[in-house]
Every structure is written in C-alpha cells, then in structure tokens.
Protein backbone atom coordinates (compact mmCIF):
# COMPACT_ATOMS: atom_id res chain seq x y z
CA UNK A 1 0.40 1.10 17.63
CA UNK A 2 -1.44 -0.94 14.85
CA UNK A 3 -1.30 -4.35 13.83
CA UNK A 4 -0.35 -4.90 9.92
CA UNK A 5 -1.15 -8.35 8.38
CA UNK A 6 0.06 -8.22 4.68
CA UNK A 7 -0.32 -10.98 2.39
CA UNK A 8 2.81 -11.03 -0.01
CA UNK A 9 4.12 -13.33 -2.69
CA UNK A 10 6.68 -14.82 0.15
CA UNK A 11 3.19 -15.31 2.24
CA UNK A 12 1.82 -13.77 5.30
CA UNK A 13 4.08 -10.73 7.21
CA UNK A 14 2.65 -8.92 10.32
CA UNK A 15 3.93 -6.08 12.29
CA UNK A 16 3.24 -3.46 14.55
CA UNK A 17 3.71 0.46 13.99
CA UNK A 18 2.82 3.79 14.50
CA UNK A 19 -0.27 5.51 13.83
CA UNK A 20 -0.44 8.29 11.03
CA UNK A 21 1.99 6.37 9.01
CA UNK A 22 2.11 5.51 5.33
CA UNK A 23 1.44 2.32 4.90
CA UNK A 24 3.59 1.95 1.79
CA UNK A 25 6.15 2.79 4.03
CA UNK A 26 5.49 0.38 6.73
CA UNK A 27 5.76 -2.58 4.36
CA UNK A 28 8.95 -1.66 2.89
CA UNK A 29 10.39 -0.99 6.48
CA UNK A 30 9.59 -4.50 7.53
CA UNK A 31 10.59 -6.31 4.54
CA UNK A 32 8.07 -6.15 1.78
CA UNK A 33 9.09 -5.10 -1.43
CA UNK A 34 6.29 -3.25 -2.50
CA UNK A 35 6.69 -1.12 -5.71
CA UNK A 36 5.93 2.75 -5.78
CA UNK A 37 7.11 4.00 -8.83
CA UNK A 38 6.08 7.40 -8.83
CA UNK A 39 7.54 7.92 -5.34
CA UNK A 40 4.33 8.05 -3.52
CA UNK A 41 2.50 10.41 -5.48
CA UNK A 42 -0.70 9.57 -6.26
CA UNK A 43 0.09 9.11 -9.49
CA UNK A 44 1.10 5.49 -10.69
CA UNK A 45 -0.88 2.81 -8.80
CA UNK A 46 2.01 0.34 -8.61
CA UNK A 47 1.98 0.22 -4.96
CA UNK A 48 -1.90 -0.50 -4.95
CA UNK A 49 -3.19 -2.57 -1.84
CA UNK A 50 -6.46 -4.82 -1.47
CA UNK A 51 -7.96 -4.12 1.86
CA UNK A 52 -9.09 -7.24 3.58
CA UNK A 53 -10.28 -5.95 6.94
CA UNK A 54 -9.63 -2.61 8.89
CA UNK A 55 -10.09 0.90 8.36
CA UNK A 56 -7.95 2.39 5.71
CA UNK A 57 -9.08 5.96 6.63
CA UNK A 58 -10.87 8.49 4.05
CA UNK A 59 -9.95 8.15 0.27
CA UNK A 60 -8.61 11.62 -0.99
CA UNK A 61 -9.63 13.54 -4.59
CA UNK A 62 -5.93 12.53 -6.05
CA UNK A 63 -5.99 8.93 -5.24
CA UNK A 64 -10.18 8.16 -6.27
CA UNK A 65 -8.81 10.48 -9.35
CA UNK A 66 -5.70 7.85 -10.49
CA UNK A 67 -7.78 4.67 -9.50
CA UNK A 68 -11.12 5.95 -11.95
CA UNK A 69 -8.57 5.35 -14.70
CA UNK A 70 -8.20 1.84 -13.60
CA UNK A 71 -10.66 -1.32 -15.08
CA UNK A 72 -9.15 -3.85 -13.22
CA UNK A 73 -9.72 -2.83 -9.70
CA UNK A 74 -12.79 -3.89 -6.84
CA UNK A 75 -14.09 -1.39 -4.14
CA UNK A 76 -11.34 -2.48 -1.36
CA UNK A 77 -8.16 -1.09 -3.14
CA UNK A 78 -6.25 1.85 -2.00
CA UNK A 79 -2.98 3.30 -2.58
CA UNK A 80 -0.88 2.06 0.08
CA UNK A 81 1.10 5.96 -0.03
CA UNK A 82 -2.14 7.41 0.11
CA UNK A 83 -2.84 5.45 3.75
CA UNK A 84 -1.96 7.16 7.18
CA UNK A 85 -2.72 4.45 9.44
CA UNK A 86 -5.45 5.35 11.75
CA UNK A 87 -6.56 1.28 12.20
CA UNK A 88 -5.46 -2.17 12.21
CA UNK A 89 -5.41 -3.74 8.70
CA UNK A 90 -4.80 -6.90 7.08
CA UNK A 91 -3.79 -5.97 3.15
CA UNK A 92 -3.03 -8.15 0.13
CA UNK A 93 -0.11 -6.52 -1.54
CA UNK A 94 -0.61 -6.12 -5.29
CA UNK A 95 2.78 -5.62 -6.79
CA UNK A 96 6.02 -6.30 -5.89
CA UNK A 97 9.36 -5.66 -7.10
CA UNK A 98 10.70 -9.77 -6.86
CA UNK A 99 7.77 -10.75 -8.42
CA UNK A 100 7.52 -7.97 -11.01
CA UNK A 101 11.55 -8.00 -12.02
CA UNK A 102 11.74 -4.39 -11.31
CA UNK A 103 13.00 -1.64 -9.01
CA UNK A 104 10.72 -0.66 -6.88
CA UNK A 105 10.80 3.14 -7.41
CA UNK A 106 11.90 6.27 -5.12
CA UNK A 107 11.34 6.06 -1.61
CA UNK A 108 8.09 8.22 -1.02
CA UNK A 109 8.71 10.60 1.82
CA UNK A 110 7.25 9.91 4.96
C-alpha cells in the first residue's frame, strides 16, 4: 500500500492504495474530482499532476510527447493516467471539474 497526499481546491486529501495503480484513478475513487478528458489517454493533459515528493515512476514516449506541446508546465508534472503507483506521493492536483465547471471526462480504464 502507498500513501497519497493530494492537494485539491477543497484542500489537503490523503489515502492509502494499491501499488501499480493509476493514480488518476485513485483520486477520483477517494473523492477528488480530477478531470481526464480524453479518458486516460495520453492525449489531453487535463488530468495533469504537480509532483511534490515521491517517486512517480518512469515517464513514457506518449506522455513526454503530449507534455512537449505544453509552455506552461515545470519539470515535476506528470499525467496522473500515465502513473502506476510504485511510491508514496504527495501531488498538487491541477484541474478539477468543480473548479473548472466541467465534466470531468470518461472514466480511464484501470
């Protein structure tokens, strides 16, 4: 099991799960409203992350591919569907659906 310590709009939210999880996944299980608009894929950044502390795990071709087209972005963020959870982490969530007045997208697979 790893520790998860995500800072939201609503504030902090930690929680325990399973190894070689998504992350995105994890939040939206324990009640953060992250958006993923492209379902997971790779392909939209909307449920971006800013890694704090931990190990995130290796950063695959299509994810560094989707966040090169991104200016706005520091050396710490990661696709939360792009994370299996190999380590504890403490994440800053980027985008949420409250916050952003949208749905938050189909439910990537797991």
């Amino acid at each position: 099991m790893h520790k998860i310590t995500a800072e939201t709009a609503e504030g902090i939210v930690a929680f325990e799960v399973e190894e070689g999880r998504k992350l995105v996944l994890c939040l939206e299980d324990n009640g953060v409203d992250i958006l993923h608009r492209c379902g997971g894929n790779a392909k939209c950044t909307t449920c971006r992350v800013e890694v704090l502390a931990g190990d995130p795990g290796e950063i695959g071709e299509p994810e560094k591919i989707v966040l090169a087209t991104k200016t706005d972005l520091n050396d710490h963020t990661r696709l939360s569907c792009q994370i299996r959870l190999i380590d504890d982490l403490q994440v800053k969530v980027i985008n949420q659906a409250s916050v952003k007045g949208i749905d938050a997208g189909p439910r990537p697979a797991e």
